[in-house]
Protein backbone atom coordinates (compact mmCIF):
# COMPACT_ATOMS: atom_id res chain seq x y z
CA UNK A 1 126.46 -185.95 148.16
CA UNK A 2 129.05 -184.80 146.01
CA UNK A 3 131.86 -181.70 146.77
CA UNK A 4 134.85 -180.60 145.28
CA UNK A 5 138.17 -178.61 145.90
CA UNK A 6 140.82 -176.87 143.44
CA UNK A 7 144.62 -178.04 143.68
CA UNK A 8 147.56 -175.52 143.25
CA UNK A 9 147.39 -175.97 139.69
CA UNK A 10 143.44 -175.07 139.68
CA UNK A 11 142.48 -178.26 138.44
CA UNK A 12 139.15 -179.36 140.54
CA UNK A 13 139.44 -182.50 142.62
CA UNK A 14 135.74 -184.56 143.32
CA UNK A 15 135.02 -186.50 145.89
CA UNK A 16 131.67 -188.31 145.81
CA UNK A 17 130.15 -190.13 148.50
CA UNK A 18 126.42 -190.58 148.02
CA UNK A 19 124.94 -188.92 144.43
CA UNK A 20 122.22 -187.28 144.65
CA UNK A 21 120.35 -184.87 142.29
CA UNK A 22 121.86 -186.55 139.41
CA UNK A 23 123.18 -184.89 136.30
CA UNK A 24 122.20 -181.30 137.60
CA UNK A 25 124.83 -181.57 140.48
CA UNK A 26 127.26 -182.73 138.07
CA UNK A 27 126.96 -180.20 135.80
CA UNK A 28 127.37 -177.44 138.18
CA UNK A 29 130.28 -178.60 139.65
CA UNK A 30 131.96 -179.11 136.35
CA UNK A 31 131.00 -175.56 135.16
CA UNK A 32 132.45 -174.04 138.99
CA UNK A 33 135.74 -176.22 138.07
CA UNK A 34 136.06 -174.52 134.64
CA UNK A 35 135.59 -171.17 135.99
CA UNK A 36 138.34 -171.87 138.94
CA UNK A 37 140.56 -173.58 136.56
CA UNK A 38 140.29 -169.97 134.29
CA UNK A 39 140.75 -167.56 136.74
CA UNK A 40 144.17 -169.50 138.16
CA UNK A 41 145.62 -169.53 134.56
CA UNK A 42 144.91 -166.00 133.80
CA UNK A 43 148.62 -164.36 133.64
CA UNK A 44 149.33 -161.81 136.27
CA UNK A 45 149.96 -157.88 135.91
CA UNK A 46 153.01 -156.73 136.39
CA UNK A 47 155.14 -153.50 137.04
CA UNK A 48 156.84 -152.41 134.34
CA UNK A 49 160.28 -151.63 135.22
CA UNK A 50 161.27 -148.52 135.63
CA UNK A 51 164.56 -147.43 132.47
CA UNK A 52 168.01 -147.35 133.58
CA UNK A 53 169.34 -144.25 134.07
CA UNK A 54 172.37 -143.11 132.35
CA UNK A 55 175.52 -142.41 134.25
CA UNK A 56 178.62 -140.73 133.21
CA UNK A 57 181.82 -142.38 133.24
CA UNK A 58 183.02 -139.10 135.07
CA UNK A 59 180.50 -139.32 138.32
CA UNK A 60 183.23 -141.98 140.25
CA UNK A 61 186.10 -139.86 139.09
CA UNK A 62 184.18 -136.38 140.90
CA UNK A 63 183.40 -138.22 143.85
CA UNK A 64 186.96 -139.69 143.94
CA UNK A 65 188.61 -135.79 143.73
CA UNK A 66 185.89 -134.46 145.83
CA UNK A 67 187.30 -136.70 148.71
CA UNK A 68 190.42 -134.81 148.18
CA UNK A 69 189.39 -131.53 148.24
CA UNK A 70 190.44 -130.43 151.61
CA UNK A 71 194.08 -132.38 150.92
CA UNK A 72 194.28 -130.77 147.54
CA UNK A 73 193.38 -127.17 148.76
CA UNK A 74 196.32 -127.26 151.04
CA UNK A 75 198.58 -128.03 148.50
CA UNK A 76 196.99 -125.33 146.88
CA UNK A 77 197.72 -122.84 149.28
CA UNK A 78 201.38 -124.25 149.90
CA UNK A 79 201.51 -123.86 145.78
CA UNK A 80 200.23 -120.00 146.24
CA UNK A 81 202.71 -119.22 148.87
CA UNK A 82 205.93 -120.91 146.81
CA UNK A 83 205.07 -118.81 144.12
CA UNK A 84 204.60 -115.44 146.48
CA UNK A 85 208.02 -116.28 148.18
CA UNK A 86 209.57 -117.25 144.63
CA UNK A 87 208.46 -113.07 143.03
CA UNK A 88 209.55 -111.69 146.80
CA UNK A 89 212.86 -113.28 146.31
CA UNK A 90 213.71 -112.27 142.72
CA UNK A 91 212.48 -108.83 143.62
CA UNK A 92 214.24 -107.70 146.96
CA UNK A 93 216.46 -111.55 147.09
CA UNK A 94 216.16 -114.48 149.37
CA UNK A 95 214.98 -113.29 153.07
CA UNK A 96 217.79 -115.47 154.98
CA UNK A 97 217.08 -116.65 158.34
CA UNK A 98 220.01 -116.53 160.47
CA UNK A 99 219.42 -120.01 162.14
CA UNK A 100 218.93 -121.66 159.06
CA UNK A 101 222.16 -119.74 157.43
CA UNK A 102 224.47 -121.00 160.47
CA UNK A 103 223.17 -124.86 159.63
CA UNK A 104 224.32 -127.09 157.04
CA UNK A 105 222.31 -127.99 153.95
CA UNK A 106 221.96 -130.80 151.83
CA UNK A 107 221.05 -131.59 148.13
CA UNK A 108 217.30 -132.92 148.52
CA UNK A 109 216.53 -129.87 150.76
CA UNK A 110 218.35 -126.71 149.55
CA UNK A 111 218.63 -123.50 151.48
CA UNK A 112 215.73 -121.78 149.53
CA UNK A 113 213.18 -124.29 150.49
CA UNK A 114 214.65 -124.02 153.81
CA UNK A 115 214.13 -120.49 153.77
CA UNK A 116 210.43 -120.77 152.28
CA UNK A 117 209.49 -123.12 154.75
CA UNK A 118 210.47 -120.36 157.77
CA UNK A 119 209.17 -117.34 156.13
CA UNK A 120 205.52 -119.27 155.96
CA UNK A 121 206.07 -120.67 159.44
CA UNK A 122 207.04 -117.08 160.95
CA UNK A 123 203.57 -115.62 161.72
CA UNK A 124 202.73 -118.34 163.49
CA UNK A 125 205.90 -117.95 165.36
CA UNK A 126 204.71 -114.95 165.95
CA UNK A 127 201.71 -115.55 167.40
CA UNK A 128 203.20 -118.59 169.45
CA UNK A 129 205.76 -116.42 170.81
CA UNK A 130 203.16 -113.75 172.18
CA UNK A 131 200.88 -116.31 173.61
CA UNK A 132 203.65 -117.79 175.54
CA UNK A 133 203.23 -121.28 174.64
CA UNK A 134 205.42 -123.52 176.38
CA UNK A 135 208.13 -125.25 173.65
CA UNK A 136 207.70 -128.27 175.64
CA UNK A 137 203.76 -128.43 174.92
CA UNK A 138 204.76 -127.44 171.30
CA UNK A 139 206.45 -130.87 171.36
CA UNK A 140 203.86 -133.37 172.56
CA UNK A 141 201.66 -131.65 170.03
CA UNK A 142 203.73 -132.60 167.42
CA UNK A 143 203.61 -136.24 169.16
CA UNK A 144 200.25 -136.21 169.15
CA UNK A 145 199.55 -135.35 165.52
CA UNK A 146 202.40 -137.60 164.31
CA UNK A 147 200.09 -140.40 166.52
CA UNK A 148 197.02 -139.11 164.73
CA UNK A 149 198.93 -139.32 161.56
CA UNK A 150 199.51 -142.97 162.48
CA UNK A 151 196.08 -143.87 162.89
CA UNK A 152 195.02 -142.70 158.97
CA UNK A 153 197.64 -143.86 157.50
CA UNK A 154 196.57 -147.68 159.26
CA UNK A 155 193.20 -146.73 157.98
CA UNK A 156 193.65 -146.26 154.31
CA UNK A 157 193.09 -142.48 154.37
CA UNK A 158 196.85 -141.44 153.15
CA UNK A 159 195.75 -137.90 152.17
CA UNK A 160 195.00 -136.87 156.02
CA UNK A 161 198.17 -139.21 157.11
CA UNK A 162 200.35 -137.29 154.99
CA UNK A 163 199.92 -134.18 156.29
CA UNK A 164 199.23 -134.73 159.44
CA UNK A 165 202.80 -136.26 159.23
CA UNK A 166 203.88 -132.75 157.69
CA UNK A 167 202.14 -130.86 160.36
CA UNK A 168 203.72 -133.01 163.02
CA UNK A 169 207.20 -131.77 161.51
CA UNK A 170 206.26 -128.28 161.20
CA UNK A 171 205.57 -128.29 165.22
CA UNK A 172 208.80 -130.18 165.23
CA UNK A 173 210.08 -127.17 164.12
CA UNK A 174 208.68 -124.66 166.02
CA UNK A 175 208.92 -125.88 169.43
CA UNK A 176 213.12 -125.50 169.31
CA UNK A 177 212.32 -121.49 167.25
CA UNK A 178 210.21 -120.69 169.99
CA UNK A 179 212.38 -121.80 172.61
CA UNK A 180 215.37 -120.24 171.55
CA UNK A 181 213.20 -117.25 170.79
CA UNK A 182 211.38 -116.95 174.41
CA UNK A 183 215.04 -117.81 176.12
CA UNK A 184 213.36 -121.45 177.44
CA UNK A 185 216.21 -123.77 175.90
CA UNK A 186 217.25 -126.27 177.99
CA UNK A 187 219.14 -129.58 177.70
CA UNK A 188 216.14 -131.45 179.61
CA UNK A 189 213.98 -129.59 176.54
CA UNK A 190 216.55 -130.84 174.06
CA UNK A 191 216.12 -134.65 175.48
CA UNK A 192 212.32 -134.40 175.09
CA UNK A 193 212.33 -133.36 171.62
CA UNK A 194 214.74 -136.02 170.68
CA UNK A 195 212.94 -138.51 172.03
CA UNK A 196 209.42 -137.69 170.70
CA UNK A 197 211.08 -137.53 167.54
CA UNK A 198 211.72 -140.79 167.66
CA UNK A 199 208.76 -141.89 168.52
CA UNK A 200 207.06 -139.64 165.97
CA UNK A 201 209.07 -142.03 163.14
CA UNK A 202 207.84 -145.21 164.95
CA UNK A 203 204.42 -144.32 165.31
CA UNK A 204 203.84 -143.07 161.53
CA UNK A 205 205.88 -146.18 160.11
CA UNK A 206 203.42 -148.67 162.40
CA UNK A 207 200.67 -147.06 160.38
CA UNK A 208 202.07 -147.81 157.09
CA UNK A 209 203.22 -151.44 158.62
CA UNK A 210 199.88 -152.13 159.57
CA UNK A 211 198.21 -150.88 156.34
CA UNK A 212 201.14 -153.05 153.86
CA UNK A 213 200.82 -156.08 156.73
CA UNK A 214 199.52 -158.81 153.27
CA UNK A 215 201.83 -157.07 151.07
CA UNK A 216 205.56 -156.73 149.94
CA UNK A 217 205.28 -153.65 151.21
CA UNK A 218 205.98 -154.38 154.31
CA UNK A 219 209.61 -155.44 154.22
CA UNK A 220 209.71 -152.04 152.62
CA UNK A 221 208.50 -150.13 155.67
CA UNK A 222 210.21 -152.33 157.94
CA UNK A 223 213.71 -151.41 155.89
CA UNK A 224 212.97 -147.83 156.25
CA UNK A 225 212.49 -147.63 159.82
CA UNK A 226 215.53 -149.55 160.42
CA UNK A 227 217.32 -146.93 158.35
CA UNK A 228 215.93 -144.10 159.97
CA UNK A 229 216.51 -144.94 163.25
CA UNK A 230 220.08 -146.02 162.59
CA UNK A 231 220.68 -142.30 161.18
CA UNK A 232 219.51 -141.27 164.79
CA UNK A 233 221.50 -143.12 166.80
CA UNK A 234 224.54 -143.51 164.60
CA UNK A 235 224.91 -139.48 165.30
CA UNK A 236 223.96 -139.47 168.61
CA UNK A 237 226.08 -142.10 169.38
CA UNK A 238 229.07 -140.40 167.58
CA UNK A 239 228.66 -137.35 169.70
CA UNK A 240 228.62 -139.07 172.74
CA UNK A 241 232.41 -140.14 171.64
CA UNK A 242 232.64 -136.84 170.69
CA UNK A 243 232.50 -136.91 167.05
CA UNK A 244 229.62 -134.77 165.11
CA UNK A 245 228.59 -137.22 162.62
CA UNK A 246 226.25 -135.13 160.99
CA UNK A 247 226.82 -136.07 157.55
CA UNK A 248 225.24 -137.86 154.95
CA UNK A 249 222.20 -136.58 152.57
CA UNK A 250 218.55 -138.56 154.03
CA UNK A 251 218.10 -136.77 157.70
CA UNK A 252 215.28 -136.75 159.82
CA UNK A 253 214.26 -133.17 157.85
CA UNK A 254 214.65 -135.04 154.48
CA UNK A 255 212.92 -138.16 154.94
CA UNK A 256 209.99 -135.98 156.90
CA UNK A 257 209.53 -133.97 153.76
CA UNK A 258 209.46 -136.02 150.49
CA UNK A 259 207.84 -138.97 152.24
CA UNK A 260 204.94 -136.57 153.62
CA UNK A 261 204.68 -134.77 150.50
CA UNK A 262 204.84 -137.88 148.58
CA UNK A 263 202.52 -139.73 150.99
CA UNK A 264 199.66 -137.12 151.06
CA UNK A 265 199.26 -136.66 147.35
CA UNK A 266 199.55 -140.57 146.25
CA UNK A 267 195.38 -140.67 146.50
CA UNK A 268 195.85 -138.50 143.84
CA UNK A 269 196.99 -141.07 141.15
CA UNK A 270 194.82 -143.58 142.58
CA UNK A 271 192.10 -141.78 141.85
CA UNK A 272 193.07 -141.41 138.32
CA UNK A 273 193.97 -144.87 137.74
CA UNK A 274 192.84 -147.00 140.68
CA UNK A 275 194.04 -150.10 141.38
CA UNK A 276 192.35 -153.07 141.20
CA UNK A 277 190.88 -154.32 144.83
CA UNK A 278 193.28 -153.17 147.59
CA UNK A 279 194.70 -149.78 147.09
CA UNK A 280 198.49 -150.21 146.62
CA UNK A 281 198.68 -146.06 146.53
CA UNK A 282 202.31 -146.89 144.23
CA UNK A 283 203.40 -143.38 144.62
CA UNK A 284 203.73 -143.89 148.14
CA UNK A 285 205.63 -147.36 147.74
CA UNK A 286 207.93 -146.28 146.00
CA UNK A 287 209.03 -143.72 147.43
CA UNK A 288 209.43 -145.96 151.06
CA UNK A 289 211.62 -147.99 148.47
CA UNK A 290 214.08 -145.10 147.88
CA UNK A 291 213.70 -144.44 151.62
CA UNK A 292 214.99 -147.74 152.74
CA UNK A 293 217.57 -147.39 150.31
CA UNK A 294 218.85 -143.45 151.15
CA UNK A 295 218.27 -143.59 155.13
CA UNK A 296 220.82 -147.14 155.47
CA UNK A 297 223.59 -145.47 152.73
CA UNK A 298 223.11 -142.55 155.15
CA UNK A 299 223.15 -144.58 158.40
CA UNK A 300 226.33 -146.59 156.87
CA UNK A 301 228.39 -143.65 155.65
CA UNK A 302 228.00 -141.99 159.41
CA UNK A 303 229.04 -145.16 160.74
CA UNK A 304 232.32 -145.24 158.49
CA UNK A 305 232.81 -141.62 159.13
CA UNK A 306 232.86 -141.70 162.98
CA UNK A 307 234.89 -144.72 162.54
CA UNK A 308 237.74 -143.15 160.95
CA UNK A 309 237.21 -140.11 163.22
CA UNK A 310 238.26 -142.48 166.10
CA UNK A 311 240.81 -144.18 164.24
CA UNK A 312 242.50 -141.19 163.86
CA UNK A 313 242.88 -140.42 167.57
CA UNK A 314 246.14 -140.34 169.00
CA UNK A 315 246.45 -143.21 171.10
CA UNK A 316 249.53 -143.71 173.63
CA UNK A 317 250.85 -146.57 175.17
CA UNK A 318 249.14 -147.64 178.76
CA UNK A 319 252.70 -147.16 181.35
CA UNK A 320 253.28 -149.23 183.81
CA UNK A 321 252.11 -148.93 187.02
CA UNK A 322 254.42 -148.21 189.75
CA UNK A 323 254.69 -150.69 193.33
CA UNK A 324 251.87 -149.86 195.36
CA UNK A 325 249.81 -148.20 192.33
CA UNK A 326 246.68 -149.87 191.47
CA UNK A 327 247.14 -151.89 188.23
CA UNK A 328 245.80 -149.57 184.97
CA UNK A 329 243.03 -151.43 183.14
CA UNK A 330 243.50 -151.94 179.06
CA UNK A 331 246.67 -151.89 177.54
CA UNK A 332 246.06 -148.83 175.55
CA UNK A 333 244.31 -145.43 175.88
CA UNK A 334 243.14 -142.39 173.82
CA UNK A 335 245.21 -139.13 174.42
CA UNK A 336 242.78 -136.62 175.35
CA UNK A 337 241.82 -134.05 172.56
CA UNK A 338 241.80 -130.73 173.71
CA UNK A 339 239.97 -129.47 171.25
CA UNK A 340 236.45 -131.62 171.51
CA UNK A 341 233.95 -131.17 173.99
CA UNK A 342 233.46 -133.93 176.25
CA UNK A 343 229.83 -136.17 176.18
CA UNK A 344 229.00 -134.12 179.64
CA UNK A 345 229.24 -130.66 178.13
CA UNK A 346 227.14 -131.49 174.82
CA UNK A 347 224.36 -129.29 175.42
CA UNK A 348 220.82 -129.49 172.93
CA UNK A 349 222.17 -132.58 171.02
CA UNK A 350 219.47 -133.16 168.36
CA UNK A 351 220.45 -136.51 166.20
CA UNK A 352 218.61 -135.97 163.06
């Protein structure tokens, strides 16, 4: 008996035991080889792909600005409202706000954005005001957002971290208005703010730490902080000696400003000329470059001016004491100025 199988390659395989039926067997197993061998070599149908559709250059640039549309529609309407406050003013002058009149000014934040930024804010003073909100939950807002603020700006997403960082100063702002404005300020109140302040700062600059952790960048954000909390506490410590060392240009309003503004539009130029792998968002690094650089001149000039401020202090010669008198400790001590304010009866210190 003869039979036969095919192999992968359809090429028939015989094995014979016994022949019988002679050439007629052979035959037709030859003839069902051919026919196998055929059909396996035939080549097989196929799909024909479908044609590559054509994309514009411009679809990753949309998708890119449409991203940014809520962060770019607020700066739209902050835009819109400039320019209404800008034709108010040249038309009936500058509406001055008598709290921000009695404060000092500086060069990066003039009086008439000062005076922009409280017209905008005063309907929602307004409304604060008649809902009795306390000043002190006005405050842990702001912490709150300034934490929220934190946690974008770790995650890439600088447009929401910048203003939510703006936001968080705009509360700033409001709780101490709406305080003085309800008849709720107190030192406690004054304490709070100060100290959520500072940990406003800490928590948006661990954001941009952990974001710039591989990079340069980090020393940068690591200078600034150390700036801006030396501009704190060089004040605060000043006026706990009695000596308002509120000088210098970068305060806590300054640095809150440009750095959000800056912050929250730097997507902007990374979406027209994106970097290559990680996002760097350069607008933003820079200007934490100029930070470091502005907050320790400012931190170092308040430290030379409260300096010379105690330097200048009459100081008298320590007497000696008479027999039976406990001894008098240090060999010298200040005369007492009658004209500043001991550290007890500072009231609402806020070190900027």
């Amino acid at each position: 008996m003869v039979w036969g199988n095919a192999n992968s390659r359809g090429i028939l395989v015989v094995r014979a035991g016994a022949v019988k039926g002679g050439g007629d067997t052979v035959a037709r197993v030859r003839a069902f080889g051919t026919a196998l061998g055929a059909q396996r070599l035939q080549p097989r149908s196929r799909k024909p792909m479908p044609a590559p559709v054509p994309t514009s250059s411009l679809v990753p640039l949309v998708d890119r600005f449409a991203a940014l549309a809520p962060a770019l529609g607020l700066c739209g309407a902050f835009l819109v409202a400039l320019a209404v406050f800008t034709i108010r003013s040249r038309r009936g002058g500058v509406p001055i706000d008598a709290e921000v009149a009695a404060r000092p000014t500086s060069r990066l934040l003039g009086p008439f954005l000062r005076h922009f930024l409280v017209w905008t804010l005063a309907p929602f003073e307004r409304v604060l005001v008649r809902l009795r909100v306390s000043p002190d939950a006005i405050t842990l807002g702001s912490l709150a957002i300034a934490a929220g603020a934190g946690l974008a700006l770790a995650a890439g997403r600088f447009a929401l971290g910048g203003w939510l960082y703006l936001f968080a100063g705009i509360f700033d702002i409001l709780d101490g208005r709406v305080a003085r404005r309800t008849g709720r300020v107190t030192r406690g109140g004054a304490y709070v703010d100060s100290v959520t302040d500072r940990y406003a700062e800490l928590l948006v600059f661990a954001g941009l730490a952990w974001y710039y952790r591989s990079t340069f960048v980090l020393a940068l954000v690591l200078a600034a902080l150390a700036g801006s909390m030396m501009v704190s506490y060089a004040r605060a410590r000043g006026e706990g000696l009695g000596v308002d060392g509120k000088v210098g240009t970068m305060q806590r309003p300054e640095r809150l400003f440009y750095l959000g503004v800056v912050i929250a539009h730097a997507p902007v130029g990374e979406a027209l000329w994106p970097s290559p792998g990680y996002p760097m968002y350069w607008p933003a690094v820079i200007a934490l470059g100029l930070l470091a650089l502005s907050s320790n001149a400012t931190a170092l000039r308040r430290i030379a001016y409260t300096l010379r401020r105690l330097d200048d202090d009459p100081v008298v010669p320590a007497r000696t004491p008479a027999p039976g008198e406990a001894p008098i400790n240090g060999s010298r001590r200040r005369a007492q100025d009658p004209l500043r304010r001991p550290a007890s009866l500072l009231t609402h210190i806020r070190p900027t």
